[in-house]
Protein backbone atom coordinates (compact mmCIF):
# COMPACT_ATOMS: atom_id res chain seq x y z
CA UNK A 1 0.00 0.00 0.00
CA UNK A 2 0.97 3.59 -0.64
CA UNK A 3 0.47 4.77 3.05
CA UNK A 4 2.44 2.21 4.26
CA UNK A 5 5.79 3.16 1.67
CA UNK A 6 5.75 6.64 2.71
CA UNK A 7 5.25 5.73 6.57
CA UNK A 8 8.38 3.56 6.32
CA UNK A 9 10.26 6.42 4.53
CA UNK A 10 10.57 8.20 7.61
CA UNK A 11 12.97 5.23 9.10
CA UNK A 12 15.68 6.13 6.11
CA UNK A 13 16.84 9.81 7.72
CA UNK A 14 17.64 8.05 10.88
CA UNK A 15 21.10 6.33 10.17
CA UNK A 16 20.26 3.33 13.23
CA UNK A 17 16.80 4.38 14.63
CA UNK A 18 16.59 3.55 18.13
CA UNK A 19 12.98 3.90 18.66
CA UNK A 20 9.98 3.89 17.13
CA UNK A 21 6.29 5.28 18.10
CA UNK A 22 3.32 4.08 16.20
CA UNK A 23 -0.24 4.90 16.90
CA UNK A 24 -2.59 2.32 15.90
CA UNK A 25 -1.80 -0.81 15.95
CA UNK A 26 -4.25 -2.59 13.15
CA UNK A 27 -2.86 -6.22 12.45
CA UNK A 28 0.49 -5.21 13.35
CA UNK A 29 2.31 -4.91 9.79
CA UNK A 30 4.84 -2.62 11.36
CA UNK A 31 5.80 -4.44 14.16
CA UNK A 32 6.34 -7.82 12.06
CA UNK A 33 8.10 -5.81 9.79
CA UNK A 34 10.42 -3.97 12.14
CA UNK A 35 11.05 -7.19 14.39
CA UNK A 36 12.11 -8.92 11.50
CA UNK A 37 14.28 -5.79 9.77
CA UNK A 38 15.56 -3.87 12.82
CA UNK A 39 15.30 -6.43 15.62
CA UNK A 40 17.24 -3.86 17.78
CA UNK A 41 14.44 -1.22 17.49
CA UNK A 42 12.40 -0.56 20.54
CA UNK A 43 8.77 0.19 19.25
CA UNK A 44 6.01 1.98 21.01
CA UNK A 45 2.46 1.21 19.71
CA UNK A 46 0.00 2.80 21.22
CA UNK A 47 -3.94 1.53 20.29
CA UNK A 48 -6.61 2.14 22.36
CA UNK A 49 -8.66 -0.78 21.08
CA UNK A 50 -8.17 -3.94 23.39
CA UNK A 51 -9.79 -6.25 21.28
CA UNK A 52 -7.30 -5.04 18.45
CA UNK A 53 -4.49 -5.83 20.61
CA UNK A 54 -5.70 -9.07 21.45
CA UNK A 55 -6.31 -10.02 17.86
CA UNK A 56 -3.01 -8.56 16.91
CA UNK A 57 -1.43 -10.83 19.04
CA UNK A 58 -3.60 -13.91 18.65
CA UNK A 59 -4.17 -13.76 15.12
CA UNK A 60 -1.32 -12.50 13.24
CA UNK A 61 1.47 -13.49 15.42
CA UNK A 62 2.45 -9.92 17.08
CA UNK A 63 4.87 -10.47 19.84
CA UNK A 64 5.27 -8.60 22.78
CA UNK A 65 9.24 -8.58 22.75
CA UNK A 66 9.74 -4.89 22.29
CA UNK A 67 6.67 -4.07 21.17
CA UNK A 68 4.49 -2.53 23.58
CA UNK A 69 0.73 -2.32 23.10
CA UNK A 70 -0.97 0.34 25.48
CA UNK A 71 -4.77 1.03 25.58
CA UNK A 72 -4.86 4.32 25.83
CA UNK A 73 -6.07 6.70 22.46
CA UNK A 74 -3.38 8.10 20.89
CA UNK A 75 -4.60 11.92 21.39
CA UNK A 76 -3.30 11.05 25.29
CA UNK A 77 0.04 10.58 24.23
CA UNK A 78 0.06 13.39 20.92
CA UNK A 79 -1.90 15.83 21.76
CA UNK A 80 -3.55 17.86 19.03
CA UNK A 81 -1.30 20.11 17.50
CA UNK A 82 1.68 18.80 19.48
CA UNK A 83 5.36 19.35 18.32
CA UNK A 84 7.53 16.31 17.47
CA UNK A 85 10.95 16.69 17.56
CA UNK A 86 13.80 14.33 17.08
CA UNK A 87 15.55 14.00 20.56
């Protein structure tokens, strides 16, 4: 998908990313793929559906080794018009 090129895109200006925050977790396509690509990365997912995490993890095989699934909405954690910098 499209979304999902350019969404990756912002891992190539980091030369070893150490860290990773992704709201919504979905079926976990990001955290398979980072796992598997950067196994070193910590990622952050934050999804505020339970029942998505739980089918995440029962269903298409997302792990809990450094990926941490939080139910909480992601406007808690990025507010509205935040500012993200690199830090």
């Amino acid at each position: 998908m499209p979304n999902h090129v350019l969404m990756l895109a912002a891992v190539l200006f980091v030369d070893t990313p150490k860290r990773l925050l992704n709201l919504g977790l979905g079926g976990g396509v990001f955290e398979r793929f980072f796992r598997t690509h950067l196994p070193g990365l910590i990622v952050t997912t934050v999804e505020k559906s339970p029942v998505v995490i739980r089918l995440a993890r029962d269903c298409f095989d997302v792990q809990p080794d450094g990926v941490f699934a939080l139910n909480l909405s992601p406007t808690i954690v990025v507010p509205a018009g935040a500012s993200i910098t690199r830090g």
